[in-house]
Every structure is written in structure tokens, then in C-alpha cells.
N, C-alpha and C. Protein backbone atom coordinates (compact mmCIF):
# COMPACT_ATOMS: atom_id res chain seq x y z
N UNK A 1 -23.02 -3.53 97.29
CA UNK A 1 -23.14 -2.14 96.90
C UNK A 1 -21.97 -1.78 95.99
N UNK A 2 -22.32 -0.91 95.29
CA UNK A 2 -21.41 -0.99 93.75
C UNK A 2 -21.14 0.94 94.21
N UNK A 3 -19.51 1.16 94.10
CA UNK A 3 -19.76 2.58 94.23
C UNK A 3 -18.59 2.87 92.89
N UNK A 4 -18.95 3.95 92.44
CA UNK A 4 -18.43 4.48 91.11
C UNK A 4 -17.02 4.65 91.65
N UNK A 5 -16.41 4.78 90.74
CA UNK A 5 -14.97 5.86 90.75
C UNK A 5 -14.61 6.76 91.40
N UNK A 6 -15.78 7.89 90.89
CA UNK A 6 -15.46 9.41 90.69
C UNK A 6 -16.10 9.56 92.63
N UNK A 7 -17.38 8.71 92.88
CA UNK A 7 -17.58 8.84 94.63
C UNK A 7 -16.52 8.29 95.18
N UNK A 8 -15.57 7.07 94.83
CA UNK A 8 -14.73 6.75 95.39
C UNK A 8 -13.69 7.89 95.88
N UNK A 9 -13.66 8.51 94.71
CA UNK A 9 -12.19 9.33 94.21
C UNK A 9 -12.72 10.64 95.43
N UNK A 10 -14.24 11.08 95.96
CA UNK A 10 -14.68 11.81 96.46
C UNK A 10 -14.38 11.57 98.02
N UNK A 11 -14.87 10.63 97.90
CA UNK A 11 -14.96 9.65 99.39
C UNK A 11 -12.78 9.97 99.76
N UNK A 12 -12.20 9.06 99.26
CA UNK A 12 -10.52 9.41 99.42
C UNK A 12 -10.13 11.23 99.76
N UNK A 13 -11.15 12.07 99.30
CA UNK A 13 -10.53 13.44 99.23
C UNK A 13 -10.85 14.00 100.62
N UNK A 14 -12.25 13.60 100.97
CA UNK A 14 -12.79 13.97 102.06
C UNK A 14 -11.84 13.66 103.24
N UNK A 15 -11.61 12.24 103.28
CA UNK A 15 -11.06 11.33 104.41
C UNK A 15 -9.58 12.35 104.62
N UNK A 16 -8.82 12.71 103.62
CA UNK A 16 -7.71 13.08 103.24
C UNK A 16 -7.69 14.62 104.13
N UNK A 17 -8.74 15.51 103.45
CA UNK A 17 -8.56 16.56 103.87
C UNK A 17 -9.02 16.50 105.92
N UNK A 18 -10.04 15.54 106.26
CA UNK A 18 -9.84 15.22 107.72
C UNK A 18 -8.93 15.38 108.35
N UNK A 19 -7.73 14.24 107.35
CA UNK A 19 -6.86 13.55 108.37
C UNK A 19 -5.71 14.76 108.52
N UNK A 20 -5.74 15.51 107.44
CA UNK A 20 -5.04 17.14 107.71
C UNK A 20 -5.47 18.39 108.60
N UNK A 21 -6.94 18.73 108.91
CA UNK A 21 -7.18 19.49 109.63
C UNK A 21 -6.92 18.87 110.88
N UNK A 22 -7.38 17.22 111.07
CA UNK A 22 -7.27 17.27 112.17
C UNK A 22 -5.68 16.88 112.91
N UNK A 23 -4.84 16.80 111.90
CA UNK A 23 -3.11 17.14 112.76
C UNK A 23 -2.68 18.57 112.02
N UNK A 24 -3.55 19.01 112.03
CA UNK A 24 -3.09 20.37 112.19
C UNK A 24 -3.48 21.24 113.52
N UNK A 25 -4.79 20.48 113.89
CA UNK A 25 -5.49 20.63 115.28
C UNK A 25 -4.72 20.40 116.57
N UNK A 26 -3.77 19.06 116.52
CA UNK A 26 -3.01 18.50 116.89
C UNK A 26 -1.51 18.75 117.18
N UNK A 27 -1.14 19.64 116.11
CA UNK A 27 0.31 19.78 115.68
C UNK A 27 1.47 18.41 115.92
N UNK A 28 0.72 17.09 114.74
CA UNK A 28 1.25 16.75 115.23
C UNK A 28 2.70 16.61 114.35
N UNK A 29 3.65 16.19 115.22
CA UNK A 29 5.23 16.33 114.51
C UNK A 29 5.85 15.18 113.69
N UNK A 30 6.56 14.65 112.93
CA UNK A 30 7.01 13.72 112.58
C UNK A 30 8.35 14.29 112.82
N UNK A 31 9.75 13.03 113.09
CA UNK A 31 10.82 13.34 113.28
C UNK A 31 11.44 12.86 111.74
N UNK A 32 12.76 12.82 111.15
CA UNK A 32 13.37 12.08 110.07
C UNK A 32 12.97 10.71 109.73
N UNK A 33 12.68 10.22 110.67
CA UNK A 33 13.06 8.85 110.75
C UNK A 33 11.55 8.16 110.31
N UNK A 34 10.91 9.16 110.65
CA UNK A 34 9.04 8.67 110.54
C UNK A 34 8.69 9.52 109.56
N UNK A 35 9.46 10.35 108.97
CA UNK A 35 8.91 10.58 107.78
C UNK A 35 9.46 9.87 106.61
N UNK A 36 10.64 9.49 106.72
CA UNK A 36 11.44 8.22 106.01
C UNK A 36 10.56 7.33 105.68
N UNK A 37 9.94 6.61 106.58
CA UNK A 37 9.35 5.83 106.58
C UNK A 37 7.81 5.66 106.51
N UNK A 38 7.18 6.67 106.32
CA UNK A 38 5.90 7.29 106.10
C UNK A 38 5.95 7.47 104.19
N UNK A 39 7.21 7.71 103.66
CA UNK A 39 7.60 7.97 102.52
C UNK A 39 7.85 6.27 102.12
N UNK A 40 8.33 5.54 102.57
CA UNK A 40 8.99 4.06 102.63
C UNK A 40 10.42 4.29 101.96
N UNK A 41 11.19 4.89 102.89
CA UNK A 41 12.81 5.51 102.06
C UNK A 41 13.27 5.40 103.32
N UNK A 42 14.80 5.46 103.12
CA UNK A 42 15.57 5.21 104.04
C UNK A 42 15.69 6.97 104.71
N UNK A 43 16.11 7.14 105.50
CA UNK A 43 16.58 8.48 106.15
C UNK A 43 17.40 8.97 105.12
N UNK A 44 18.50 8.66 104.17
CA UNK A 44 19.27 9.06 103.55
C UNK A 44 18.71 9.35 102.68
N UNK A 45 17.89 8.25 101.97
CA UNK A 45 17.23 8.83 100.79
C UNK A 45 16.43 10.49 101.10
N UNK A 46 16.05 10.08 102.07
CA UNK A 46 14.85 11.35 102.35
C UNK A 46 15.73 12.81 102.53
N UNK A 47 16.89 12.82 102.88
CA UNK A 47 17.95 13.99 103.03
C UNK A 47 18.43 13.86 101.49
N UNK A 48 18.55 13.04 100.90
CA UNK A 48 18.67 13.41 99.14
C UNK A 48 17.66 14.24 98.40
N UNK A 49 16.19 13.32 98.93
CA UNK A 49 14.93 14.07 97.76
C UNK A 49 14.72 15.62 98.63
N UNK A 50 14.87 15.81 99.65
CA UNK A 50 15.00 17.26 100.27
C UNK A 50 15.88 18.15 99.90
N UNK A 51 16.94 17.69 99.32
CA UNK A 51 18.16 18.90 98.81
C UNK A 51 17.92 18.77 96.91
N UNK A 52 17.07 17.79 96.36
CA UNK A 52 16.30 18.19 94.90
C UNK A 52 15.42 18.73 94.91
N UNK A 53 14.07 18.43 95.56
CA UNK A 53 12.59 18.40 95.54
C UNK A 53 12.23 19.85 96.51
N UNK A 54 12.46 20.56 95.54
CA UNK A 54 12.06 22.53 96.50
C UNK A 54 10.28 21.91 96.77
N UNK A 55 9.55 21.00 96.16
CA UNK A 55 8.32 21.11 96.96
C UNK A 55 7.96 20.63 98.12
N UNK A 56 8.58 20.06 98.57
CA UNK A 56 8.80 18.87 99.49
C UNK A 56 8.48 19.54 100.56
N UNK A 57 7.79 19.36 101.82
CA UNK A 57 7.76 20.27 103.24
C UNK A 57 9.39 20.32 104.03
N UNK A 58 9.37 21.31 105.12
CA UNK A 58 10.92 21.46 105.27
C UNK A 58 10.64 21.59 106.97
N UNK A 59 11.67 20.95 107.61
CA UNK A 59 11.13 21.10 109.00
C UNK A 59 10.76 22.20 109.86
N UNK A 60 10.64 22.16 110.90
CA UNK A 60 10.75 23.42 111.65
C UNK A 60 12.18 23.18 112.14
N UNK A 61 12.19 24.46 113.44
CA UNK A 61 13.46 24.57 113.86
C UNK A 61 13.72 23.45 114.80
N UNK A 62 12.76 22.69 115.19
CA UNK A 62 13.15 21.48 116.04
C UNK A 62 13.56 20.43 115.19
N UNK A 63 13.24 19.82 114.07
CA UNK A 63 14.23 19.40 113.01
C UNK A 63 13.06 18.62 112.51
N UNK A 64 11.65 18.31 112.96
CA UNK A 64 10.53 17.66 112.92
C UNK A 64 9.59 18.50 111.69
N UNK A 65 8.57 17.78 111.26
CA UNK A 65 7.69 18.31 110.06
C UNK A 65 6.39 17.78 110.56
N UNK A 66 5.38 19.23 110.02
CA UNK A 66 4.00 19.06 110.59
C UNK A 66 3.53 18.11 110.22
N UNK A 67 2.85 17.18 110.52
CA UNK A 67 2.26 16.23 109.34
C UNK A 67 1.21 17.00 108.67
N UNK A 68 0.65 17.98 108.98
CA UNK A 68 -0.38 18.40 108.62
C UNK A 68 -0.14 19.18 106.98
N UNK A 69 1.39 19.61 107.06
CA UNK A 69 1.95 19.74 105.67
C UNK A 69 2.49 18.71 104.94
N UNK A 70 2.70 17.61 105.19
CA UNK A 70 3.29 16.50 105.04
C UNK A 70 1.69 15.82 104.23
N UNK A 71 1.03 15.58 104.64
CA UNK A 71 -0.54 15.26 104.44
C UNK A 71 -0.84 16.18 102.65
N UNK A 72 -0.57 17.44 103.42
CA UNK A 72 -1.50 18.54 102.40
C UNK A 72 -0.30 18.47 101.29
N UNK A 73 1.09 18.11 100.87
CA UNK A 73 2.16 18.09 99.95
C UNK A 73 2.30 16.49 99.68
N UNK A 74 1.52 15.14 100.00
CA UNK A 74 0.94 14.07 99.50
C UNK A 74 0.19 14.57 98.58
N UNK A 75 -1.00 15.14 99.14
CA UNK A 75 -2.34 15.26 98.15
C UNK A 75 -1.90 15.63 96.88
N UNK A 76 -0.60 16.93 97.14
CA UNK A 76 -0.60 17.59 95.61
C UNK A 76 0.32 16.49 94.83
N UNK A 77 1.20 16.32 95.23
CA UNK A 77 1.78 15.27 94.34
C UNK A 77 0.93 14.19 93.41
């Protein structure tokens, strides 16, 4: 089975926006260390591109980030 591009490119958006409602359903948290590495950067790096990158998601007060914004600030990039 032969699938185009543009269904591919459809198929990726769908899966995408899932995997965001449903840890948003969830709340689920990432700490530094798993978003470091969710990014493939060291912890340091990731406290660098956070004090450049104003788009970047920003934690809550427990020091953790939703994935569910983490997910939805992938897509836009």
C-alpha cells in the first residue's frame, strides 16, 4: 500500500494532536531531566535554551512542565 505525503503528513497531525489531549487528560508532568532528554540535551543545555527561547513552555510552580504543552510547542516549532 502506497500512501501519499500530504495523508502521511495528515495521519502524523492526528496521532500528534491525540497524544496532547490525551496528557492533558492526564496532567501528565515532566521533571528537567525528562524534558532534557525528551529534547536530547543535557539539563544545562535545556536551562540555556529557556533563558533565550521566550517560546519555549515554562514550568509550573512544582518545577515540572505539562507535557501536554510540551507536545502542543513541538508541533509549532
Amino acid at each position: 500500500m502506497q500512501v501519499d505525503e500530504a495523508n502521511l503528513l495528515e495521519r502524523i497531525d492526528r496521532l500528534a494532536s491525540a497524544v496532547q489531549l490525551m496528557a492533558a487528560m492526564l496532567g501528565t508532568r515532566l521533571d528537567r531531566e525528562q524534558f532534557a532528554q525528551r529534547l536530547g540535551v543535557h539539563r544545562n543545555t535545556l536551562r540555556a535554551r529557556l533563558a533565550v527561547d521566550r517560546t519555549m513552555p515554562r514550568p509550573g510552580r512544582d518545577g515540572r512542565w505539562l507535557l501536554s504543552e510540551i507536545v502542543e510547542w513541538e508541533q509549532r516549532r
